[in-house]
C-alpha atoms as a PDB file:
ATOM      1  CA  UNK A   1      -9.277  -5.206 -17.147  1.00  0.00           C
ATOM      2  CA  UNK A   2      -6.730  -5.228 -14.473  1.00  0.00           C
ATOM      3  CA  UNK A   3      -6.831  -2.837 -11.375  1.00  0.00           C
ATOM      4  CA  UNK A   4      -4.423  -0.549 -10.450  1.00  0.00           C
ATOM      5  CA  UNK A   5      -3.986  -0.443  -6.480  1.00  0.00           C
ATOM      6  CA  UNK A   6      -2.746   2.862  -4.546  1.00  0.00           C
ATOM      7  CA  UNK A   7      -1.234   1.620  -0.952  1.00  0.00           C
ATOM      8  CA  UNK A   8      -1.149   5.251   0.706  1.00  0.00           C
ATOM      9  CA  UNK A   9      -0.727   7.080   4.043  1.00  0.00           C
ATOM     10  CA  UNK A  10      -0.589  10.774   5.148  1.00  0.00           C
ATOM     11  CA  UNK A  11       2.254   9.719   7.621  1.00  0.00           C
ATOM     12  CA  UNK A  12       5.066   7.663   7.535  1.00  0.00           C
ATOM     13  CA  UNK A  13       5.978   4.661   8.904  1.00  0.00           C
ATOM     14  CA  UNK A  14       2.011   3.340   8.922  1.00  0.00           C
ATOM     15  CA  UNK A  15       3.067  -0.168   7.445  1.00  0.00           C
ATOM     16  CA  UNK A  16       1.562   0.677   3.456  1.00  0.00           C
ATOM     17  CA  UNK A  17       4.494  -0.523   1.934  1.00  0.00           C
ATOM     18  CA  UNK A  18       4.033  -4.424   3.816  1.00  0.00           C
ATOM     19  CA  UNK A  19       0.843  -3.338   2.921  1.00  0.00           C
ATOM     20  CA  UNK A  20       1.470  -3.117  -0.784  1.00  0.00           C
ATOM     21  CA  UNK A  21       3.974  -6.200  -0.750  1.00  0.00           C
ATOM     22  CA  UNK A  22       1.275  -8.150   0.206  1.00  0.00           C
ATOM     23  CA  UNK A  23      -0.618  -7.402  -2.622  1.00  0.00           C
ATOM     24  CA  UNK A  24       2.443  -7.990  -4.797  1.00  0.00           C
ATOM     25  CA  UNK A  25       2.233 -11.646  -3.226  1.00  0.00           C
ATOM     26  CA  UNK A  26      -1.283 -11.911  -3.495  1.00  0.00           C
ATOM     27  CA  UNK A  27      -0.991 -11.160  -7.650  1.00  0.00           C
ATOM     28  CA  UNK A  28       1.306 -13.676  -7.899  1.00  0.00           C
ATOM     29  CA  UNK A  29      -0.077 -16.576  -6.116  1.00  0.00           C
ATOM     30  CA  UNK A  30      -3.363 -15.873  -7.867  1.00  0.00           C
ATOM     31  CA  UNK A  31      -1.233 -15.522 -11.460  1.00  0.00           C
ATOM     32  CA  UNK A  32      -2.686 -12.140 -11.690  1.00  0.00           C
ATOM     33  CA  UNK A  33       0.193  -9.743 -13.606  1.00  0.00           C
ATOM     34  CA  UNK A  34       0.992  -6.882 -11.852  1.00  0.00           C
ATOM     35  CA  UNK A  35       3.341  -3.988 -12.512  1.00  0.00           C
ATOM     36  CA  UNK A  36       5.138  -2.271  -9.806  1.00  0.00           C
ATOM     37  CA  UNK A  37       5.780   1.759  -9.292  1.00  0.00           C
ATOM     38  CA  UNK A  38       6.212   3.699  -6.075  1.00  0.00           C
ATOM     39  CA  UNK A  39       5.762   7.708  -5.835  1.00  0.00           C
ATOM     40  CA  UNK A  40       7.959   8.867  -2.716  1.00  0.00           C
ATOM     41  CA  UNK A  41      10.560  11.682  -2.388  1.00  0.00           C
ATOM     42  CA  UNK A  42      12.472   9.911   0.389  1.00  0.00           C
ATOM     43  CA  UNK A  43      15.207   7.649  -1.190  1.00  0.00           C
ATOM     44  CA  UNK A  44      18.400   6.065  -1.156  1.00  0.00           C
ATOM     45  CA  UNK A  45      20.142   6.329  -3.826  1.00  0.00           C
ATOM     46  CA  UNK A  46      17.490   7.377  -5.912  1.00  0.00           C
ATOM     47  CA  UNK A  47      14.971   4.384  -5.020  1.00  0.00           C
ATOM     48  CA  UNK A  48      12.392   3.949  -2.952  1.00  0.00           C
ATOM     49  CA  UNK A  49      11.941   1.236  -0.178  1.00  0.00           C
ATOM     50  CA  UNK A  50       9.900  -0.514  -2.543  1.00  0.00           C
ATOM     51  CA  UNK A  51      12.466  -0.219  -4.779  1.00  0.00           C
ATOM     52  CA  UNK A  52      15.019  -1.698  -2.942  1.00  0.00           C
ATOM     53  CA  UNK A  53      12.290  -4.660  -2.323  1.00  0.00           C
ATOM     54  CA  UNK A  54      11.420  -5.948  -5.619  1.00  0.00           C
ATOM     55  CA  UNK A  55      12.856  -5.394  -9.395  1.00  0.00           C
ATOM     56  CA  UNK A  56      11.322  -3.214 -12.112  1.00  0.00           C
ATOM     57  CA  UNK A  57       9.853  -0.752 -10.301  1.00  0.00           C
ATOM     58  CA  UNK A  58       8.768   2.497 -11.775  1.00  0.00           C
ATOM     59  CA  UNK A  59      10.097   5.049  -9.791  1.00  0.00           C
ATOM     60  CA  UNK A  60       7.876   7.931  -9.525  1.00  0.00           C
ATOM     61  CA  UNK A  61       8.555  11.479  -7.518  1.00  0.00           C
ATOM     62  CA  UNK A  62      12.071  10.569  -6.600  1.00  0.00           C
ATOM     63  CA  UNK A  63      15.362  11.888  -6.666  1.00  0.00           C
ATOM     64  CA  UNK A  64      17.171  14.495  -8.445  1.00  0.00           C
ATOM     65  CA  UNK A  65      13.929  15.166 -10.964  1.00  0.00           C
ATOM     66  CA  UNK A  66      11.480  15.624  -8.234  1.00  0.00           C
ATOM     67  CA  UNK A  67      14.375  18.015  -6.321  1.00  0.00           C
ATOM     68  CA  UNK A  68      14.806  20.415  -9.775  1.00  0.00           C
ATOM     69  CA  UNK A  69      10.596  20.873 -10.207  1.00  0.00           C
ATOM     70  CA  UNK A  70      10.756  22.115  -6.624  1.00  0.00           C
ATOM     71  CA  UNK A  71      13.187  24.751  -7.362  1.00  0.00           C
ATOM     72  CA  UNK A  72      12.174  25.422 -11.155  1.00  0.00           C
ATOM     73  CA  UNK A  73      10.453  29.046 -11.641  1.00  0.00           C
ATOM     74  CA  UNK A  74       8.125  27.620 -14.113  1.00  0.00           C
ATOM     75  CA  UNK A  75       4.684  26.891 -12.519  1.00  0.00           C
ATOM     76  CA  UNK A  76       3.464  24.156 -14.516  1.00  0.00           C
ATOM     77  CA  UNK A  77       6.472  21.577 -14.036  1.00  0.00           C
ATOM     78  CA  UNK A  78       4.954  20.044 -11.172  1.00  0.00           C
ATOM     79  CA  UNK A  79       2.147  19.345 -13.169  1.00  0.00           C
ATOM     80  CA  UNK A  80       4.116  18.670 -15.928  1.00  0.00           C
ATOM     81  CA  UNK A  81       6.070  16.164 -13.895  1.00  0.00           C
ATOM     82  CA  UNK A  82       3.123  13.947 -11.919  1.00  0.00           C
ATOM     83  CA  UNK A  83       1.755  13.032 -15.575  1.00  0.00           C
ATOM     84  CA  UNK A  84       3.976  10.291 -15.460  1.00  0.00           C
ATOM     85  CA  UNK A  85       1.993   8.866 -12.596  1.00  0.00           C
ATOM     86  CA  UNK A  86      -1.129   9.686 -14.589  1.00  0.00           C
ATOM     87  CA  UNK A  87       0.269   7.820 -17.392  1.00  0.00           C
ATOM     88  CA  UNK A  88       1.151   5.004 -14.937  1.00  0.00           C
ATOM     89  CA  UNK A  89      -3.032   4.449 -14.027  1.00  0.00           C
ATOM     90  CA  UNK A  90      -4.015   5.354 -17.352  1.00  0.00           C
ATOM     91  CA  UNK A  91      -2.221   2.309 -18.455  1.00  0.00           C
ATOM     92  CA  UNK A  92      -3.627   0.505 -14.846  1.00  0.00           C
ATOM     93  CA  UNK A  93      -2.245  -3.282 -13.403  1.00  0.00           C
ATOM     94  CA  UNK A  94      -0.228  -1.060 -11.178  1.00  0.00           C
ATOM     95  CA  UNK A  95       0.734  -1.595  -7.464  1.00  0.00           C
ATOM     96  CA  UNK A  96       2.012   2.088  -6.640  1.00  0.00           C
ATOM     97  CA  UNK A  97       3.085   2.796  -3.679  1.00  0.00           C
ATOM     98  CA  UNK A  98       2.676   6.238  -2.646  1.00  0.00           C
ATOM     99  CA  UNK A  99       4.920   7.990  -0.061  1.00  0.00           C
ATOM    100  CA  UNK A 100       3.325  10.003   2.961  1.00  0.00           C
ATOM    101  CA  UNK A 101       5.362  12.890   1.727  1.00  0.00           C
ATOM    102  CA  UNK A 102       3.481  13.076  -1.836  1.00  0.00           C
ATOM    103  CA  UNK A 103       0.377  11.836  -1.509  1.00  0.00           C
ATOM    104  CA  UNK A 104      -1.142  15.527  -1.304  1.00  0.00           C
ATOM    105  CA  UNK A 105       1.117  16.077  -4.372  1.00  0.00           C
ATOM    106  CA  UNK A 106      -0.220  13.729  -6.098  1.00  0.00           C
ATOM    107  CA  UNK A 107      -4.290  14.532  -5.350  1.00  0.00           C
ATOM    108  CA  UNK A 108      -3.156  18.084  -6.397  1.00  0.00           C
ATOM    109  CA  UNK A 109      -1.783  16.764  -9.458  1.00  0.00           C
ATOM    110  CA  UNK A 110      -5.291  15.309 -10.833  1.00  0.00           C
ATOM    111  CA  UNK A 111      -7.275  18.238  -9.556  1.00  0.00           C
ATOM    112  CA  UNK A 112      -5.243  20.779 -11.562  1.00  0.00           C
ATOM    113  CA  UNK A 113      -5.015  17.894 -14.443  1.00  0.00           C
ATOM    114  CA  UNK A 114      -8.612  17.647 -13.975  1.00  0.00           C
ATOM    115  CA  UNK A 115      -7.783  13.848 -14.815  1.00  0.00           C
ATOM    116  CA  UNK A 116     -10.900  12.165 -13.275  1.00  0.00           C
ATOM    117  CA  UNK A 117     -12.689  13.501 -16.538  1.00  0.00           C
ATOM    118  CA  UNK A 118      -9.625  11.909 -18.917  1.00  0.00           C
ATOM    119  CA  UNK A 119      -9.683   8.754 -16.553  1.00  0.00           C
ATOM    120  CA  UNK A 120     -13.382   8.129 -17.340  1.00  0.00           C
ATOM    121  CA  UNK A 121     -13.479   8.844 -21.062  1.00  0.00           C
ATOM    122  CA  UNK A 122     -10.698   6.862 -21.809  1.00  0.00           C
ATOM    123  CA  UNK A 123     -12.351   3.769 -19.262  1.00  0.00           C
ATOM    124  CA  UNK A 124      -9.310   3.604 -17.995  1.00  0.00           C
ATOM    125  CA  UNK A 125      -8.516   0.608 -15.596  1.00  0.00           C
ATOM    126  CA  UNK A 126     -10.698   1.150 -11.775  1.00  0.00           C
ATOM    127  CA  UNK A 127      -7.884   2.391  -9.196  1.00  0.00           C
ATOM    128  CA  UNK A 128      -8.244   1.010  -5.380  1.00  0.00           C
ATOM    129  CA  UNK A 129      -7.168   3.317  -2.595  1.00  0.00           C
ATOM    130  CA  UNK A 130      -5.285   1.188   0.517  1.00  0.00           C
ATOM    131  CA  UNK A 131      -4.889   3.043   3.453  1.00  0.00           C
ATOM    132  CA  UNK A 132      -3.054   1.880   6.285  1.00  0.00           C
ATOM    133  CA  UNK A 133      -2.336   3.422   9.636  1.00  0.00           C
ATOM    134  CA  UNK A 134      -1.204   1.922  13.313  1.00  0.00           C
ATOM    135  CA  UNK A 135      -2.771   1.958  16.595  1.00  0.00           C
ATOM    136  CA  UNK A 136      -1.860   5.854  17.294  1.00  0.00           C
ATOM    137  CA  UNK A 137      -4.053   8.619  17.856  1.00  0.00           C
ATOM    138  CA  UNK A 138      -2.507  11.044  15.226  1.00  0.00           C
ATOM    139  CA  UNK A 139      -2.248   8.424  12.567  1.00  0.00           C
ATOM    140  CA  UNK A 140      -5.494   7.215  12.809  1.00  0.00           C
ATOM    141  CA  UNK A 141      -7.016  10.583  12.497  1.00  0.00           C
ATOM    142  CA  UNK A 142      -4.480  11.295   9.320  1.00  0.00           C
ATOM    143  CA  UNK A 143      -5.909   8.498   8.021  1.00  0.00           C
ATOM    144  CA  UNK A 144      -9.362   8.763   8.577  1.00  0.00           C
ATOM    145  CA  UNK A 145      -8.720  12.723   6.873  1.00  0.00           C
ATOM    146  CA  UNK A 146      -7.128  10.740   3.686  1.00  0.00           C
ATOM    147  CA  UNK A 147     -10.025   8.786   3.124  1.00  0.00           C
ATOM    148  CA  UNK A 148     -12.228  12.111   3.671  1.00  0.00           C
ATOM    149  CA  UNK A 149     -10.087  13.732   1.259  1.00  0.00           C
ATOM    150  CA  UNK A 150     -10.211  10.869  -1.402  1.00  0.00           C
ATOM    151  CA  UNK A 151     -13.885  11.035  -1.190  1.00  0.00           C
ATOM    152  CA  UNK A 152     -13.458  15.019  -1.706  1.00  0.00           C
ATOM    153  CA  UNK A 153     -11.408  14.594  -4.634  1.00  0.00           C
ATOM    154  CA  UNK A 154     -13.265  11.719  -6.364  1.00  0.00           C
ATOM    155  CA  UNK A 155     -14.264  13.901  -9.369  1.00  0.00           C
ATOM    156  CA  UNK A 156     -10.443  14.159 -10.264  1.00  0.00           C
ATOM    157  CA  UNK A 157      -8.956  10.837  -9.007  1.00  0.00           C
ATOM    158  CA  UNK A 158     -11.801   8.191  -9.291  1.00  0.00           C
ATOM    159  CA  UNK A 159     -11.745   5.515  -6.332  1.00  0.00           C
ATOM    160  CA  UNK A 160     -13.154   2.266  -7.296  1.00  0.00           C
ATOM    161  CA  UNK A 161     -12.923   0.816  -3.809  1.00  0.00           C
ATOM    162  CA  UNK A 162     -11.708   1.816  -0.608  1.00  0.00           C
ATOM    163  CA  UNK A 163     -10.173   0.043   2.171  1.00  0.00           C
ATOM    164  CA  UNK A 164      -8.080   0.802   5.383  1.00  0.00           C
ATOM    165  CA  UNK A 165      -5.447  -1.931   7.063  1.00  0.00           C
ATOM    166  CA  UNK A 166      -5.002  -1.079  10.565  1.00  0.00           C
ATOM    167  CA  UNK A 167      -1.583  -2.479  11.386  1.00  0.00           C
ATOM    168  CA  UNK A 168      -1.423  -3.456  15.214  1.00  0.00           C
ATOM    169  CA  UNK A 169       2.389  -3.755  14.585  1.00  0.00           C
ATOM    170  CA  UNK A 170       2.422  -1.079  17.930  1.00  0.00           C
ATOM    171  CA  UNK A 171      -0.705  -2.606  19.604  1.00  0.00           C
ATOM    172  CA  UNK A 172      -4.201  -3.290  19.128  1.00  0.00           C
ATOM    173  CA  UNK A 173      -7.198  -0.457  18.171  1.00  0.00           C
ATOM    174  CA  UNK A 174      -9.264  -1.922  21.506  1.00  0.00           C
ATOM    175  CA  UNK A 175      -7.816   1.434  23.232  1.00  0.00           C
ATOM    176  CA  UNK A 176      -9.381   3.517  20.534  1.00  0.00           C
ATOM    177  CA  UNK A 177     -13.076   2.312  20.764  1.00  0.00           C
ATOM    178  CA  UNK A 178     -13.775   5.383  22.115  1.00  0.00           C
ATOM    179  CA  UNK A 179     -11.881   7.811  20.201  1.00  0.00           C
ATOM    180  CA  UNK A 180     -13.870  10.146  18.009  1.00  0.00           C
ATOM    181  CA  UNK A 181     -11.756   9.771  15.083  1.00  0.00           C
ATOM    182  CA  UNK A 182     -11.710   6.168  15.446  1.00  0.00           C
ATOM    183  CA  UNK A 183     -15.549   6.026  14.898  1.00  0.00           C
ATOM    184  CA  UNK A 184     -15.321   8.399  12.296  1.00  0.00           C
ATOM    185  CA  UNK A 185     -12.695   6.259  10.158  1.00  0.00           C
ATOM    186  CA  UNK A 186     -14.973   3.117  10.911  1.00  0.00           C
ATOM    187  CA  UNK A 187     -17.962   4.757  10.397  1.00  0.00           C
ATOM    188  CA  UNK A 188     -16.802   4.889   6.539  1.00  0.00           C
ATOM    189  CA  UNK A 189     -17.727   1.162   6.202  1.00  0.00           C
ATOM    190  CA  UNK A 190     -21.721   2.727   5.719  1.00  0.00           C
ATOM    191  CA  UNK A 191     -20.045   4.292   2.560  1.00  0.00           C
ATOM    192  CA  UNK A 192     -18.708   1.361   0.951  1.00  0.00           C
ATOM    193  CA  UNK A 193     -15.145   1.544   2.815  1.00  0.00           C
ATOM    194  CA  UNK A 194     -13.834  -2.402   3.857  1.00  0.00           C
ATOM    195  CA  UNK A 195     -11.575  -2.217   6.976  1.00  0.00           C
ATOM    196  CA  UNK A 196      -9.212  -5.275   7.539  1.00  0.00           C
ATOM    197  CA  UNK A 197      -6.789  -5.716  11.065  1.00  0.00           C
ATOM    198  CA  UNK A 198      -3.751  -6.823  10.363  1.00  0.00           C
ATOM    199  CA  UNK A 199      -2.084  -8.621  13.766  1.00  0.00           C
ATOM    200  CA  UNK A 200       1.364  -8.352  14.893  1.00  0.00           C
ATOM    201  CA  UNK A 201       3.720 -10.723  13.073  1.00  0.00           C
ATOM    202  CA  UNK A 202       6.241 -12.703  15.979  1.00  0.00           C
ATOM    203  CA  UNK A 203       8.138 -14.493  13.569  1.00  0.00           C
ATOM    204  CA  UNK A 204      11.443 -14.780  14.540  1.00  0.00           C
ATOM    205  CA  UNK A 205      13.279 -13.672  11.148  1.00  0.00           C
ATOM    206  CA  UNK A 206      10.845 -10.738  10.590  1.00  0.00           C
ATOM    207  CA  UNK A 207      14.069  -7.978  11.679  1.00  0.00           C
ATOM    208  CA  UNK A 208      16.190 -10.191   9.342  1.00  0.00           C
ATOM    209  CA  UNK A 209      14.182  -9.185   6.544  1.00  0.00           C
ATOM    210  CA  UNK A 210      13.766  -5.481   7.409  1.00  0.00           C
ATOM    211  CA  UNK A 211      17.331  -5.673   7.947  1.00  0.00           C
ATOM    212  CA  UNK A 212      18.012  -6.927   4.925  1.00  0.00           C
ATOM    213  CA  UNK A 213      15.563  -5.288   3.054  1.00  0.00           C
ATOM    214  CA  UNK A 214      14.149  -9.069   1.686  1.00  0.00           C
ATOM    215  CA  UNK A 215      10.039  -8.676   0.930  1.00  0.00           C
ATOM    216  CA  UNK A 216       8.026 -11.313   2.420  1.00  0.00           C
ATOM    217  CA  UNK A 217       7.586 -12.745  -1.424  1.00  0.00           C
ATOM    218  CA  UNK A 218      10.984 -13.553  -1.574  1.00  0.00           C
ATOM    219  CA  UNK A 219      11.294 -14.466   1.796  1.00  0.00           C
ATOM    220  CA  UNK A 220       9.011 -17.139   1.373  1.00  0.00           C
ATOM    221  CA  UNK A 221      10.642 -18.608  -1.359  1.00  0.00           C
ATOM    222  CA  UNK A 222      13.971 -19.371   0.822  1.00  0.00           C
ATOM    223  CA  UNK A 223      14.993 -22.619   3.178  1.00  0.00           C
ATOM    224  CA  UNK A 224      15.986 -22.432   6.741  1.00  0.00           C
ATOM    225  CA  UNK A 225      19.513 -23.617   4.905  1.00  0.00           C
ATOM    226  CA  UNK A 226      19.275 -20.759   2.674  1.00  0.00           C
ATOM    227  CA  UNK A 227      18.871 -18.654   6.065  1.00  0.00           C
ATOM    228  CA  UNK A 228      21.900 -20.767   7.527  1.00  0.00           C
ATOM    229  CA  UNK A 229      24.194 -20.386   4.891  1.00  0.00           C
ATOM    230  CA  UNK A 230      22.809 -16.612   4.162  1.00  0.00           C
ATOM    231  CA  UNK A 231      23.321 -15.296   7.615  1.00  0.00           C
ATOM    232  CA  UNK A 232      24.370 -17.612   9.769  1.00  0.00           C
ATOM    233  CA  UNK A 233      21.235 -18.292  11.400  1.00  0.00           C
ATOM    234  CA  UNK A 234      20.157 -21.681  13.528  1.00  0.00           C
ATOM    235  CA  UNK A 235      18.201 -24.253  10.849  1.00  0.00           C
ATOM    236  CA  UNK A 236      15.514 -24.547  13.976  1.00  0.00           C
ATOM    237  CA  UNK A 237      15.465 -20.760  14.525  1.00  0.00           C
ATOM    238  CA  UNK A 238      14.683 -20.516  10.546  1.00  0.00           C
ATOM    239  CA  UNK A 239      12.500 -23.286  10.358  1.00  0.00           C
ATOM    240  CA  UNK A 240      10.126 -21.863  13.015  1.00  0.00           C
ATOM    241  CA  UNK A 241      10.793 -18.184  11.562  1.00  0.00           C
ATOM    242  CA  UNK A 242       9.707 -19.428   7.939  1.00  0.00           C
ATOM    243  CA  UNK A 243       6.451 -21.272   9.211  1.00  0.00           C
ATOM    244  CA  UNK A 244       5.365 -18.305  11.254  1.00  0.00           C
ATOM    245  CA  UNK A 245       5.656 -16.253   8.398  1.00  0.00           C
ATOM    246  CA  UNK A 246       4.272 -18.400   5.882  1.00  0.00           C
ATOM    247  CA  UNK A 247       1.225 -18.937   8.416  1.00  0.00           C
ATOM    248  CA  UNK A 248       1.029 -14.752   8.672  1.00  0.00           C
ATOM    249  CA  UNK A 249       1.009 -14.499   5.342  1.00  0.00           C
ATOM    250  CA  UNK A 250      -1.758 -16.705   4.424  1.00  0.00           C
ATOM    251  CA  UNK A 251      -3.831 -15.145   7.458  1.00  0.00           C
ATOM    252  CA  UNK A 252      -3.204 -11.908   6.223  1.00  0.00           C
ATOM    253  CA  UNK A 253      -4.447 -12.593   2.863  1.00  0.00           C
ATOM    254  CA  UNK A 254      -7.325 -14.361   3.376  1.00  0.00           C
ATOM    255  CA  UNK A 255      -8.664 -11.353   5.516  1.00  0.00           C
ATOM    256  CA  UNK A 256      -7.843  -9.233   2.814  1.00  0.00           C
ATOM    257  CA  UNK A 257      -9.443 -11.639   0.037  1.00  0.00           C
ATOM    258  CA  UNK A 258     -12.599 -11.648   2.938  1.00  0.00           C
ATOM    259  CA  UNK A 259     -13.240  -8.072   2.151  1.00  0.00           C
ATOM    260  CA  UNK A 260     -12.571  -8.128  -1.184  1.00  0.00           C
ATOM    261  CA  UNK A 261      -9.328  -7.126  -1.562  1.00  0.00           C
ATOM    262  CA  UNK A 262      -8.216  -9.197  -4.378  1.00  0.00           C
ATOM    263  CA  UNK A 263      -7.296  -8.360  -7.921  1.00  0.00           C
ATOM    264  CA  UNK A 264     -10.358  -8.146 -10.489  1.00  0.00           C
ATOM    265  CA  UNK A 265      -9.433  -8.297 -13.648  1.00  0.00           C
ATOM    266  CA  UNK A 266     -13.040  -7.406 -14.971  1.00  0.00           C
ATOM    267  CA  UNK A 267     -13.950  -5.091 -12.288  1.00  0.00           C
ATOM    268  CA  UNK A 268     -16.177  -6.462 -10.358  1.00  0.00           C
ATOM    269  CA  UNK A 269     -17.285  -5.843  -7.068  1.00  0.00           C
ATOM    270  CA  UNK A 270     -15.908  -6.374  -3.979  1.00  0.00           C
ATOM    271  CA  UNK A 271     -17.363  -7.792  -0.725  1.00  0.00           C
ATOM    272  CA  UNK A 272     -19.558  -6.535   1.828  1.00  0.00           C
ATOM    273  CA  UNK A 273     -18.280  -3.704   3.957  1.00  0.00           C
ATOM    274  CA  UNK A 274     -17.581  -5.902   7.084  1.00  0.00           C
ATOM    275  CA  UNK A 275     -14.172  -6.089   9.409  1.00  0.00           C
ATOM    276  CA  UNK A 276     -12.194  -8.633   8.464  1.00  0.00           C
ATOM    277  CA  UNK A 277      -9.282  -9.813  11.071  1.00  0.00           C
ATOM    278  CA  UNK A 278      -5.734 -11.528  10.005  1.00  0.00           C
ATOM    279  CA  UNK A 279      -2.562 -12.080  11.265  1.00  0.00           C
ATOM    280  CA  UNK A 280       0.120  -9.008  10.780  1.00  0.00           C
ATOM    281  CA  UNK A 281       3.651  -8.303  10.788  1.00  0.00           C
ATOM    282  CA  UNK A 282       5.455  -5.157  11.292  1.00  0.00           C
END
């Protein structure tokens, strides 16, 4: 049984969709098969960031649909509508990655579905709730109130396993030792919650490929002459831009196979709650 993984945030621009590439890439290099969806109302052109990073995504709460159940009279068509994302972890072996500007939608959706109690008799696959937030006061409190609220909500959207990715992408969490909500989101781990730093990424093509809207996956796969030829950049400038990254990535997902996140296809268990540290990119 494969698990379905939800890489969420209450605000935007927290880092959850590197977050949920990495997962992509994780899948593949353990030849785990993974399907792709993403649940956000801010698009271009009618697809999401994700999207526009990898093929065959499901596009969820986009777009002109999502846009007509806001303005319909009929009460029930929001429900109506986020079915399709209850369909999409009904079936499970999802990555979905969930906007900052529906995730309340969505927790709404499977109280007033009352799908936790569908979920379980079906034994549908577990779902895994990825939280990630940077090194800012408001965001870490928003996400320590998402995890609150998932715990909350449990009866209606069943959480397997729990983690939070602090991104240092805009500094390191050392400031917030201190900071009551920073002890309260840490102070999860005593409930089962795995917390994993990921480290600022310096590799040299990492604005090419938010430029270019290129996920680290396929990034990966390329040359330093694809990179020359691509967009004229110097072979030595690509070399040392590709081994950075490649040495990032690896980081990255051994500290998030050191606390367990990794796809199960069984469901098994996860790690201990301990911090696990890796290197991180913007």
């Amino acid at each position: 049984m494969t698990r379905t993984f939800i890489s969420m945030a209450k605000t935007g621009g927290q880092g959850k969709t590197l977050t949920a590439q990495m997962l992509v890439l994780q899948h593949e290099q353990k030849g785990v098969p993974v399907k792709l969806a993403a649940a956000d109302s801010d698009s271009l052109n009618n697809r999401s960031k994700f999207g526009r990073l990898f093929h065959h995504v499901k596009e969820l709460g986009i777009g002109e649909d999502l846009t007509k159940v806001k303005s319909s009279t009929d009460p029930n068509l929001a429900i109506k509508y986020w079915d399709e994302f209850g369909r999409t972890v009904l079936e499970g072996g999802y990555i979905i990655d969930v906007g900052a500007n529906v995730a309340a939608e969505l927790f709404a959706w499977s109280e007033a579905r009352n799908a936790g109690s569908l979920l379980r008799r079906r034994n549908s696959p577990p779902i895994d709730l990825v939280v990630t937030t940077k090194a800012e006061g408001q965001a870490i409190e928003d996400a320590r109130a998402l995890i609150q609220y998932s715990f909350d909500k449990n009866e209606w959207l069943p959480i397997g396993r729990r983690y939070v990715v602090l991104n240092e992408v805009a500094g390191g969490f050392g400031a917030y030792d201190n900071d009551a909500a920073f002890k309260r989101l840490k102070a999860f781990q005593g409930m089962g919650v795995h917390v994993v730093t990921m480290k600022r990424c310096e590799s040299d093509i990492w604005n090419l490929l938010e430029r270019e809207l290129i996920s680290v996956r396929d990034a990966l796969k390329l040359t330093e002459n694809d990179l020359e030829k691509r967009f004229g950049i110097d072979v030595w400038t690509g070399h040392g831009g590709l081994t950075d990254l490649k040495a990032w990535a690896d980081e990255t997902l051994t500290a998030f196979e050191r606390v367990g996140l990794v796809p199960v296809r069984d469901g098994g268990s996860a790690g201990t709650p301990v911090e696990a540290v890796g290197a991180g990119c913007a």
